[in-house]
PDB file of N, CA and C in Angstrom:
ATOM      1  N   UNK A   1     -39.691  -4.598 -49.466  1.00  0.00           N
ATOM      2  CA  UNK A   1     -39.133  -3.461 -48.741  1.00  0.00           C
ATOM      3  C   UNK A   1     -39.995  -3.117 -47.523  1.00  0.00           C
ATOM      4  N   UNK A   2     -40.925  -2.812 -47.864  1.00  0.00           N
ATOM      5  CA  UNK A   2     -42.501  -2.512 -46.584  1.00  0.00           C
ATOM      6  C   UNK A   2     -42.544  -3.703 -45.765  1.00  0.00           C
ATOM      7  N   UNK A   3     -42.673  -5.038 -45.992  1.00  0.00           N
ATOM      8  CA  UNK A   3     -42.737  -6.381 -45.044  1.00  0.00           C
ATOM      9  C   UNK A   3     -41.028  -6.016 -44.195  1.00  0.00           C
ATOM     10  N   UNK A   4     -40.234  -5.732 -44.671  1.00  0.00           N
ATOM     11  CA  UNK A   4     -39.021  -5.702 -44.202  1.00  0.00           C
ATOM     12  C   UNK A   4     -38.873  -4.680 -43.167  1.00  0.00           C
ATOM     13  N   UNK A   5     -39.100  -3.535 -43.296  1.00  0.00           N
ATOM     14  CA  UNK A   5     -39.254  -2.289 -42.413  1.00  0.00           C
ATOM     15  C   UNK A   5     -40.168  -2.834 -41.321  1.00  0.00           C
ATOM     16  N   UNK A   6     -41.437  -3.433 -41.971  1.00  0.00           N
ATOM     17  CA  UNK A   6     -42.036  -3.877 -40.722  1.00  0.00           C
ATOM     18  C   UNK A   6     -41.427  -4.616 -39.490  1.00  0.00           C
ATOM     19  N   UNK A   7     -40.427  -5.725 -40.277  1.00  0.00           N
ATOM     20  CA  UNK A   7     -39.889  -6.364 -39.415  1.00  0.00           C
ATOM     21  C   UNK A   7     -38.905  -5.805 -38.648  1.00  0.00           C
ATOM     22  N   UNK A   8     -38.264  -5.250 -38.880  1.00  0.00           N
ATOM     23  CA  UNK A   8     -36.771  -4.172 -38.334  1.00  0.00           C
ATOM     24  C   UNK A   8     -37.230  -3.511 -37.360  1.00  0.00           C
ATOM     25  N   UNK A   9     -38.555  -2.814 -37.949  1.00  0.00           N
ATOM     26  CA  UNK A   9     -39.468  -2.290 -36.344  1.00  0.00           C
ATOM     27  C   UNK A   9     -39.943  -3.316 -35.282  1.00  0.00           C
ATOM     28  N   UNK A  10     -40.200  -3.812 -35.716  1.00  0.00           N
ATOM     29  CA  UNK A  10     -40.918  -4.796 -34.827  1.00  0.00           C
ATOM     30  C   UNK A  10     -40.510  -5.185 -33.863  1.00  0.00           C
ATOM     31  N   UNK A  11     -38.824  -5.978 -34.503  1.00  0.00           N
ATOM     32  CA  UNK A  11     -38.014  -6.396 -34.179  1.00  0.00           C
ATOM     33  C   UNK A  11     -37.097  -5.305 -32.851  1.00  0.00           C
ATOM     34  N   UNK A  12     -37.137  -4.159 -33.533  1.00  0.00           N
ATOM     35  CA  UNK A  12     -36.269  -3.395 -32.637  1.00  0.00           C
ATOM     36  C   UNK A  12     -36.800  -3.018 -31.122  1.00  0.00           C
ATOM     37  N   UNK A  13     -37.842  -2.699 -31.670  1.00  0.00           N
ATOM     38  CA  UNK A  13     -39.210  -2.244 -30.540  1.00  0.00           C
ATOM     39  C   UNK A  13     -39.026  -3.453 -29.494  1.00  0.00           C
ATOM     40  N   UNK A  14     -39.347  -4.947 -29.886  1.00  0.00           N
ATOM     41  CA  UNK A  14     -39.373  -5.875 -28.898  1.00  0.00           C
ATOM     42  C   UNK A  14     -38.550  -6.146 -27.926  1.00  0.00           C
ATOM     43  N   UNK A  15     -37.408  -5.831 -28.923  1.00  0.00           N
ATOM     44  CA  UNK A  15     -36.132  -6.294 -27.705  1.00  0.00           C
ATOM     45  C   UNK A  15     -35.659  -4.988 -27.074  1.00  0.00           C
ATOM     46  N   UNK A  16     -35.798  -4.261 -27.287  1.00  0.00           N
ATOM     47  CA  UNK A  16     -35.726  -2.637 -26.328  1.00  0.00           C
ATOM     48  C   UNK A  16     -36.896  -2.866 -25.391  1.00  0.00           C
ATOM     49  N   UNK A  17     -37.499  -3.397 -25.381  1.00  0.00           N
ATOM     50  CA  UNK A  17     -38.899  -3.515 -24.545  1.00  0.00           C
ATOM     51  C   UNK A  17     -38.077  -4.348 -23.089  1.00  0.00           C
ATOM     52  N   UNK A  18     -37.075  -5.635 -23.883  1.00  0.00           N
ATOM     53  CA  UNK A  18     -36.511  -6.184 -22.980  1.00  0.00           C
ATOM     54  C   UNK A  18     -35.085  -5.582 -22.458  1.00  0.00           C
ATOM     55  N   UNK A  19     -34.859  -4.706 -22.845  1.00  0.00           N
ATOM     56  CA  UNK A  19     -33.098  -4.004 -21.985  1.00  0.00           C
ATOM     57  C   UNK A  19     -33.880  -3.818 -20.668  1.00  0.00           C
ATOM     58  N   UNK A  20     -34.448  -3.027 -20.634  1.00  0.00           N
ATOM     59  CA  UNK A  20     -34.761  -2.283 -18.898  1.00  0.00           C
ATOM     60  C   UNK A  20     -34.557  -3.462 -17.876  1.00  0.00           C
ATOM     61  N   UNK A  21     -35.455  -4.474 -18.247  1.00  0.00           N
ATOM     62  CA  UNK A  21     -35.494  -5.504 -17.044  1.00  0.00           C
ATOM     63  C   UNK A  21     -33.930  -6.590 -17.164  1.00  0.00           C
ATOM     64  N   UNK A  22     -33.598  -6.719 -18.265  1.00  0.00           N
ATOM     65  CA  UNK A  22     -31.900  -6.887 -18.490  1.00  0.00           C
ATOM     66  C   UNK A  22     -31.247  -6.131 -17.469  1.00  0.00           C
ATOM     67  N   UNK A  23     -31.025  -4.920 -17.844  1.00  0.00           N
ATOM     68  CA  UNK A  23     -30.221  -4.163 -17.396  1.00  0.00           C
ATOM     69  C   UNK A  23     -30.525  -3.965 -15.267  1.00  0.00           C
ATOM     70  N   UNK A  24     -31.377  -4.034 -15.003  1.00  0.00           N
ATOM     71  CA  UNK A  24     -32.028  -3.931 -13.546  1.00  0.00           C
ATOM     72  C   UNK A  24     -31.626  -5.531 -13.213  1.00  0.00           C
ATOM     73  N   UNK A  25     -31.569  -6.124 -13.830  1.00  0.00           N
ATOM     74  CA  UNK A  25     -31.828  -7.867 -13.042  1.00  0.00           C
ATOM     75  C   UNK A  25     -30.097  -7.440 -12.950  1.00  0.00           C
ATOM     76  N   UNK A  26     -29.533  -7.228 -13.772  1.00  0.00           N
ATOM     77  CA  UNK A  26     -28.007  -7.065 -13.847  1.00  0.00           C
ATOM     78  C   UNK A  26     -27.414  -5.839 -13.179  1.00  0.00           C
ATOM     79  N   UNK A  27     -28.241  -4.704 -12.691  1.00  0.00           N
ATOM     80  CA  UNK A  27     -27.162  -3.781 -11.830  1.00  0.00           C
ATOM     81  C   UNK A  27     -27.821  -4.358 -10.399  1.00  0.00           C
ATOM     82  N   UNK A  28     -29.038  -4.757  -9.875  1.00  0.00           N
ATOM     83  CA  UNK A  28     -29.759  -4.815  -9.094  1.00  0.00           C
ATOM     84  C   UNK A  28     -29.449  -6.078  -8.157  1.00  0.00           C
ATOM     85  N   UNK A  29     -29.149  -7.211  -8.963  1.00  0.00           N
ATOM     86  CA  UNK A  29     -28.691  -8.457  -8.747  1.00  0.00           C
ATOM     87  C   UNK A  29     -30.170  -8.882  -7.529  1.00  0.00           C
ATOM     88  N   UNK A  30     -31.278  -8.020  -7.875  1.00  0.00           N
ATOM     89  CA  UNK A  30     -32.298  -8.602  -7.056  1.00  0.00           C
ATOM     90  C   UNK A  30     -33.507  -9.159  -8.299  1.00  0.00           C
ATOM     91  N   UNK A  31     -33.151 -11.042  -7.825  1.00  0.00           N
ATOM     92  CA  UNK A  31     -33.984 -11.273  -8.961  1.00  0.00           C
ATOM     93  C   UNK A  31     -34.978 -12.169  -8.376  1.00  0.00           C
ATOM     94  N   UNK A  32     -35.720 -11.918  -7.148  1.00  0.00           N
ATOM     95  CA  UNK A  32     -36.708 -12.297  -6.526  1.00  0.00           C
ATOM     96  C   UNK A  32     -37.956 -12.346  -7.351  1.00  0.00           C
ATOM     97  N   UNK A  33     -38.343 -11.443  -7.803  1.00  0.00           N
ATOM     98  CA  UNK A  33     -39.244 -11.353  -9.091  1.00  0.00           C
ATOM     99  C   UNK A  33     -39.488 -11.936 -10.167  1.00  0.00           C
ATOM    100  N   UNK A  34     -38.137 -12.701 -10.299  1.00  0.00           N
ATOM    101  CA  UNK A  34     -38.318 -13.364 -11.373  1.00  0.00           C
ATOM    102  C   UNK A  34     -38.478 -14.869 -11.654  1.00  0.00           C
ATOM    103  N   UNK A  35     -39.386 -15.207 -12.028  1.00  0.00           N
ATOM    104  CA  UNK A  35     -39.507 -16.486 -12.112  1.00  0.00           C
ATOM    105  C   UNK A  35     -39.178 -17.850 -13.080  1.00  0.00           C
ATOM    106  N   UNK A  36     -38.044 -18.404 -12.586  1.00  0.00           N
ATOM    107  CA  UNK A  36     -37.140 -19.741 -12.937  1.00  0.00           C
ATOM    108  C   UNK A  36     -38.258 -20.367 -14.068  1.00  0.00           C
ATOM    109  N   UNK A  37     -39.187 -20.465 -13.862  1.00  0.00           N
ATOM    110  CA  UNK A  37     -40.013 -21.564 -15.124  1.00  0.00           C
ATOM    111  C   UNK A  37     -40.369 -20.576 -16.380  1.00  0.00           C
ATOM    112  N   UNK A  38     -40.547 -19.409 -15.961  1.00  0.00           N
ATOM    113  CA  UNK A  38     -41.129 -18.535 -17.073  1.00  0.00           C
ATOM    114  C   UNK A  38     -39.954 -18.446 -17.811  1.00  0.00           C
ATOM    115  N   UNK A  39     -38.746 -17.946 -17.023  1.00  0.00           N
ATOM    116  CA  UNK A  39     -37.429 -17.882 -18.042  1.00  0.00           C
ATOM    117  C   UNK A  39     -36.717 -18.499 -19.018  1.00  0.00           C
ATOM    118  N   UNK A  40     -36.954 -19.973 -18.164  1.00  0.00           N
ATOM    119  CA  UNK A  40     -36.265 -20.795 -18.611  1.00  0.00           C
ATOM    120  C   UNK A  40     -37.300 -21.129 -20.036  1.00  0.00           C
ATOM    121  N   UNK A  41     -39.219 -20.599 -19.988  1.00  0.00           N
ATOM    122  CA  UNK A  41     -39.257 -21.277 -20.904  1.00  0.00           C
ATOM    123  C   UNK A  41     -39.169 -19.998 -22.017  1.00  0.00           C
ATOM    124  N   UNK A  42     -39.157 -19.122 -21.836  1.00  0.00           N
ATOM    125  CA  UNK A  42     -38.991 -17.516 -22.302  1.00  0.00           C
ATOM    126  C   UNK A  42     -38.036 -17.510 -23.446  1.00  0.00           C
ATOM    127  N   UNK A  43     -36.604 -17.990 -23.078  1.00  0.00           N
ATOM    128  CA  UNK A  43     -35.508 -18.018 -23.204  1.00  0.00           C
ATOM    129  C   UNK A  43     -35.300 -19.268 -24.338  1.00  0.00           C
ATOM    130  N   UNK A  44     -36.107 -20.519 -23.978  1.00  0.00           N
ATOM    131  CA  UNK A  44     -36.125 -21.965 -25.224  1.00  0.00           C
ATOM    132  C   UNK A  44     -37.014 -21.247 -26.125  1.00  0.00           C
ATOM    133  N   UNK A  45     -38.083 -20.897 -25.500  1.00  0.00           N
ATOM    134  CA  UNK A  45     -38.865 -19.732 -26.890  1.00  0.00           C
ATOM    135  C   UNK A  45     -38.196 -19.019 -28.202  1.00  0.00           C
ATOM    136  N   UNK A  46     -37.336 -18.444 -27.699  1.00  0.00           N
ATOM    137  CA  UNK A  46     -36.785 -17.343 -28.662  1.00  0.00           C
ATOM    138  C   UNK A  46     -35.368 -17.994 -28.786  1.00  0.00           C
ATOM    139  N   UNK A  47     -35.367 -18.950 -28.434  1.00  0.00           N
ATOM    140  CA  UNK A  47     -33.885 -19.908 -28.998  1.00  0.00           C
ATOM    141  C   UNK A  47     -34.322 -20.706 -30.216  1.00  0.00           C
ATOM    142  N   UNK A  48     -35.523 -20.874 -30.108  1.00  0.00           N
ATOM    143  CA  UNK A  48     -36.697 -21.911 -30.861  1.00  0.00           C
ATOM    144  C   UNK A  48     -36.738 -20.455 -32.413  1.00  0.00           C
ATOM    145  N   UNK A  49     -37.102 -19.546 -32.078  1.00  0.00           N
ATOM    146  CA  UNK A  49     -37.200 -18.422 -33.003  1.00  0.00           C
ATOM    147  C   UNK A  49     -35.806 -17.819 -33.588  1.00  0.00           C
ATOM    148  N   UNK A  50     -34.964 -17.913 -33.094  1.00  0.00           N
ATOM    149  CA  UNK A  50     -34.255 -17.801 -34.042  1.00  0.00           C
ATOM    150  C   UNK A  50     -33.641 -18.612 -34.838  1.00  0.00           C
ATOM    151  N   UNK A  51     -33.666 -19.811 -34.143  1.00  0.00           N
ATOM    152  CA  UNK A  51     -33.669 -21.025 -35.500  1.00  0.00           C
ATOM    153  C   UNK A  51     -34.693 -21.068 -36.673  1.00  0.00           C
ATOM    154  N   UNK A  52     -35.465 -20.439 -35.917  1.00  0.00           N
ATOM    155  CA  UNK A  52     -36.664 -20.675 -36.992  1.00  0.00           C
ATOM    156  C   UNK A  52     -36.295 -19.481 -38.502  1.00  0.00           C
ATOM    157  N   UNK A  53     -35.919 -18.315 -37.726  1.00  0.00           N
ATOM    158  CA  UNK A  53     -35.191 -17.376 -38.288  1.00  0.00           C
ATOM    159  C   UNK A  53     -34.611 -17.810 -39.232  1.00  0.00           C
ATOM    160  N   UNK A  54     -32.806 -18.236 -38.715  1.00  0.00           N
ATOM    161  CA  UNK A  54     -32.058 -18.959 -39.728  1.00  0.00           C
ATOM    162  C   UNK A  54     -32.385 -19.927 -40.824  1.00  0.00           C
ATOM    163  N   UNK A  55     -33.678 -20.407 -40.613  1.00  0.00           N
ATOM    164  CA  UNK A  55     -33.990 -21.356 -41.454  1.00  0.00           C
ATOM    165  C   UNK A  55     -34.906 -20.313 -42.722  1.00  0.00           C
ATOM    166  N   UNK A  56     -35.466 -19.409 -42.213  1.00  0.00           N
ATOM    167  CA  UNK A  56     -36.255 -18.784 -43.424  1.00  0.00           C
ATOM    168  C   UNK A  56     -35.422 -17.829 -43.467  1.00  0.00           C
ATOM    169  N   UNK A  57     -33.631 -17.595 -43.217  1.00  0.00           N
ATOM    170  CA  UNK A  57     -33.113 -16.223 -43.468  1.00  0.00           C
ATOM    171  C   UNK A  57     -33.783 -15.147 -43.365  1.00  0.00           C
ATOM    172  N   UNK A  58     -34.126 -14.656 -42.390  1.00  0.00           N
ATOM    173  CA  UNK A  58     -35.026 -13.916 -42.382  1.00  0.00           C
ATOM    174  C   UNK A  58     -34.325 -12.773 -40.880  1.00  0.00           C
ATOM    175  N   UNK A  59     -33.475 -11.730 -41.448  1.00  0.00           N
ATOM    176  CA  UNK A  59     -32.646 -10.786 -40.785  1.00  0.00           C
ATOM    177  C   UNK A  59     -33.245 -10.135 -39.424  1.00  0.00           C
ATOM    178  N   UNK A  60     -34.352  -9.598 -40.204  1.00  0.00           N
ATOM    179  CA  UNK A  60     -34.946  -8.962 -38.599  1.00  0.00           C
ATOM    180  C   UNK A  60     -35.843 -10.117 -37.336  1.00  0.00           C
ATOM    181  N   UNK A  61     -35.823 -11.842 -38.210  1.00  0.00           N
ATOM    182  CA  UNK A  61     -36.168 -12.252 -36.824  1.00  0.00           C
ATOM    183  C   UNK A  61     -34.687 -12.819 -36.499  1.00  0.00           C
ATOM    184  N   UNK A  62     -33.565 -13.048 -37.241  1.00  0.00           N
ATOM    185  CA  UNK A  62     -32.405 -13.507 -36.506  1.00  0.00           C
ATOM    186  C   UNK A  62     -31.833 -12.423 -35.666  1.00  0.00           C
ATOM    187  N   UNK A  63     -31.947 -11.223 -36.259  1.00  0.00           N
ATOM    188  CA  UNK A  63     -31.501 -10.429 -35.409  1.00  0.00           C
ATOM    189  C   UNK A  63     -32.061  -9.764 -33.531  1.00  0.00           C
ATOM    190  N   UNK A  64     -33.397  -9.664 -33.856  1.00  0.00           N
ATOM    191  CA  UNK A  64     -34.231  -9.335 -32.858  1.00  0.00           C
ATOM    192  C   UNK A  64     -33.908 -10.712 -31.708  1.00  0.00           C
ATOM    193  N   UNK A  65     -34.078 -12.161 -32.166  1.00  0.00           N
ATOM    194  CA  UNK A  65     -33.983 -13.104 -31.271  1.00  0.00           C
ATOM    195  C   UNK A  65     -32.970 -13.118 -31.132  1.00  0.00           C
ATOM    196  N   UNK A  66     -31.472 -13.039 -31.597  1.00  0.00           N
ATOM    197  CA  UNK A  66     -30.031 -13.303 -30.982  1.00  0.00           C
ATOM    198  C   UNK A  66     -30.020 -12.028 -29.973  1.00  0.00           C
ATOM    199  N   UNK A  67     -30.146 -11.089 -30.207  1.00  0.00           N
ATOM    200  CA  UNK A  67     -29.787 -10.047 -29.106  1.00  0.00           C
ATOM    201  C   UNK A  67     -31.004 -10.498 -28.309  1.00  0.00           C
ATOM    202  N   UNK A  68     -32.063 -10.850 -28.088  1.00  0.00           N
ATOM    203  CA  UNK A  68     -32.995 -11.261 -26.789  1.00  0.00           C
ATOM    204  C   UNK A  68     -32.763 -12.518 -26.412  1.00  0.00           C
ATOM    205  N   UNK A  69     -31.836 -13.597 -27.193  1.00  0.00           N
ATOM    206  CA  UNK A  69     -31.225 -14.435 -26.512  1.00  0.00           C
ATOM    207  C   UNK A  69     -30.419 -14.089 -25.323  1.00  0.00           C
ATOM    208  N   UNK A  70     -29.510 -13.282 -26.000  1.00  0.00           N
ATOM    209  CA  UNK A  70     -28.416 -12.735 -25.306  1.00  0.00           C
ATOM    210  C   UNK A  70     -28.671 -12.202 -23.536  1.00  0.00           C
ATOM    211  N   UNK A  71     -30.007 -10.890 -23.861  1.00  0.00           N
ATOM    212  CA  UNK A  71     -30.999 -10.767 -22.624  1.00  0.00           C
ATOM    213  C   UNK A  71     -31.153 -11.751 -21.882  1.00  0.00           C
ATOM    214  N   UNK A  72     -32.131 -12.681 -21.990  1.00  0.00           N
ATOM    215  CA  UNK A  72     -33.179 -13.542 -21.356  1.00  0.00           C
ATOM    216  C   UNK A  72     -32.066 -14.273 -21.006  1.00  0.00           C
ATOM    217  N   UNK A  73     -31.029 -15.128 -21.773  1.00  0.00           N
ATOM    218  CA  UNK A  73     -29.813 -15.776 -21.308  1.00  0.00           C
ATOM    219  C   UNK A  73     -29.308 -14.824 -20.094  1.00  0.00           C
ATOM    220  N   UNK A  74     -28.930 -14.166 -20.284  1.00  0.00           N
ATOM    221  CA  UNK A  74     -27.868 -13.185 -18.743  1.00  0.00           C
ATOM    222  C   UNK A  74     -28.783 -13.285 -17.802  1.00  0.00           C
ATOM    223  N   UNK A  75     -30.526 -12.613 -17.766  1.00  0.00           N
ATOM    224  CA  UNK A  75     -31.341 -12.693 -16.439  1.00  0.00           C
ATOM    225  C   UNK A  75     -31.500 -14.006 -16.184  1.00  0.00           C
ATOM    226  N   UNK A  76     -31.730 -15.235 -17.372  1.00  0.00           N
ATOM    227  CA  UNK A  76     -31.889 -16.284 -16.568  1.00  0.00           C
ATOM    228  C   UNK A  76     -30.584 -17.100 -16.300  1.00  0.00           C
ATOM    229  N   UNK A  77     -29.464 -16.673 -16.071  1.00  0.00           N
ATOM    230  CA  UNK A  77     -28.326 -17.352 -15.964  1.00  0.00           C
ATOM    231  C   UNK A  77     -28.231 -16.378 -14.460  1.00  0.00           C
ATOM    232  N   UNK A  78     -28.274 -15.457 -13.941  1.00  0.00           N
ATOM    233  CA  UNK A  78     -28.425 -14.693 -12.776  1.00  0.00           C
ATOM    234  C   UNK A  78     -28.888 -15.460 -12.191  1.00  0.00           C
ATOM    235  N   UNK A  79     -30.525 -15.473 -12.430  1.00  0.00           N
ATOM    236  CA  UNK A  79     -31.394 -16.352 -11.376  1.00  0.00           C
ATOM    237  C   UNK A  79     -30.792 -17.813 -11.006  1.00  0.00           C
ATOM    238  N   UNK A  80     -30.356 -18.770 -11.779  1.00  0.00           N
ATOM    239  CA  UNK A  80     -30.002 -19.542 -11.483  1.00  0.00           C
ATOM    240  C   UNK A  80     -28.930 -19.577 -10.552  1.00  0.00           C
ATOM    241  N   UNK A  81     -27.844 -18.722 -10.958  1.00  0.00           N
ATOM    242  CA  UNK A  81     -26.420 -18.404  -9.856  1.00  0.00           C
ATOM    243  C   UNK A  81     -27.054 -17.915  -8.833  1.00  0.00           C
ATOM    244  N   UNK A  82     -28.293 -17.251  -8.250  1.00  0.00           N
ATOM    245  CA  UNK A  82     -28.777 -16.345  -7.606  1.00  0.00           C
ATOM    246  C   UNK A  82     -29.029 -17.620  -6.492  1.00  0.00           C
ATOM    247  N   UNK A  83     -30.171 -18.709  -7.138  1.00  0.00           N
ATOM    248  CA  UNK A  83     -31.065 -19.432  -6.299  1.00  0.00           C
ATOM    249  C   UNK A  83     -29.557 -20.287  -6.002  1.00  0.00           C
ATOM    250  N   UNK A  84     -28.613 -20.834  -6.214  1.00  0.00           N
ATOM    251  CA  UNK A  84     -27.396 -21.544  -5.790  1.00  0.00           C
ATOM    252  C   UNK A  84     -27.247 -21.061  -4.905  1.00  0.00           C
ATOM    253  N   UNK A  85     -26.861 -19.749  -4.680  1.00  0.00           N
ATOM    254  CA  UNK A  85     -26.418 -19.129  -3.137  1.00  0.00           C
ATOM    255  C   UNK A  85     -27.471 -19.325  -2.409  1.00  0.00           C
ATOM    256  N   UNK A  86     -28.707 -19.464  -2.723  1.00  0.00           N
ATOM    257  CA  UNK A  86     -29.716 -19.387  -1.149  1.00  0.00           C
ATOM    258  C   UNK A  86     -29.474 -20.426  -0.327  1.00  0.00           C
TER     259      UNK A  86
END
């Protein structure tokens, strides 16, 4: 129960950490700041973690990494459409 709560926090905390810069790369559409190698490897990171997730069933890391997939996917799918137009 206690290892579990831990995780749910943990979990929740992290990826709320990531909305703000979500949400700004996406009303702002200025993603000069952001950098193509970090994302891209940001993004295989926590694609990497939630498999890892699914494999130990383990709720609060599938959950925390699919919704920061979801994140890191949209800013780094921006940047990419972004650097096409230059």
């Amino acid at each position: 129960m206690i290892p579990d709560l831990i995780g749910y926090s943990a979990a929740a905390l992290t990826t709320a950490a990531f909305v703000p810069q979500a949400l700004k790369s996406w009303t702002s559409r200025d993603l000069s700041g952001i950098s193509l190698g970090m994302y891209s490897l940001f993004t295989l990171g926590v694609a990497l973690w939630l498999v890892y997730g699914l494999f130990l069933e383990s709720w609060p890391v599938i959950l925390a990494n699919g919704v920061t997939l979801v994140l890191a996917g949209t800013v780094l799918g921006l940047k990419v459409s972004h650097m096409r137009r230059e």
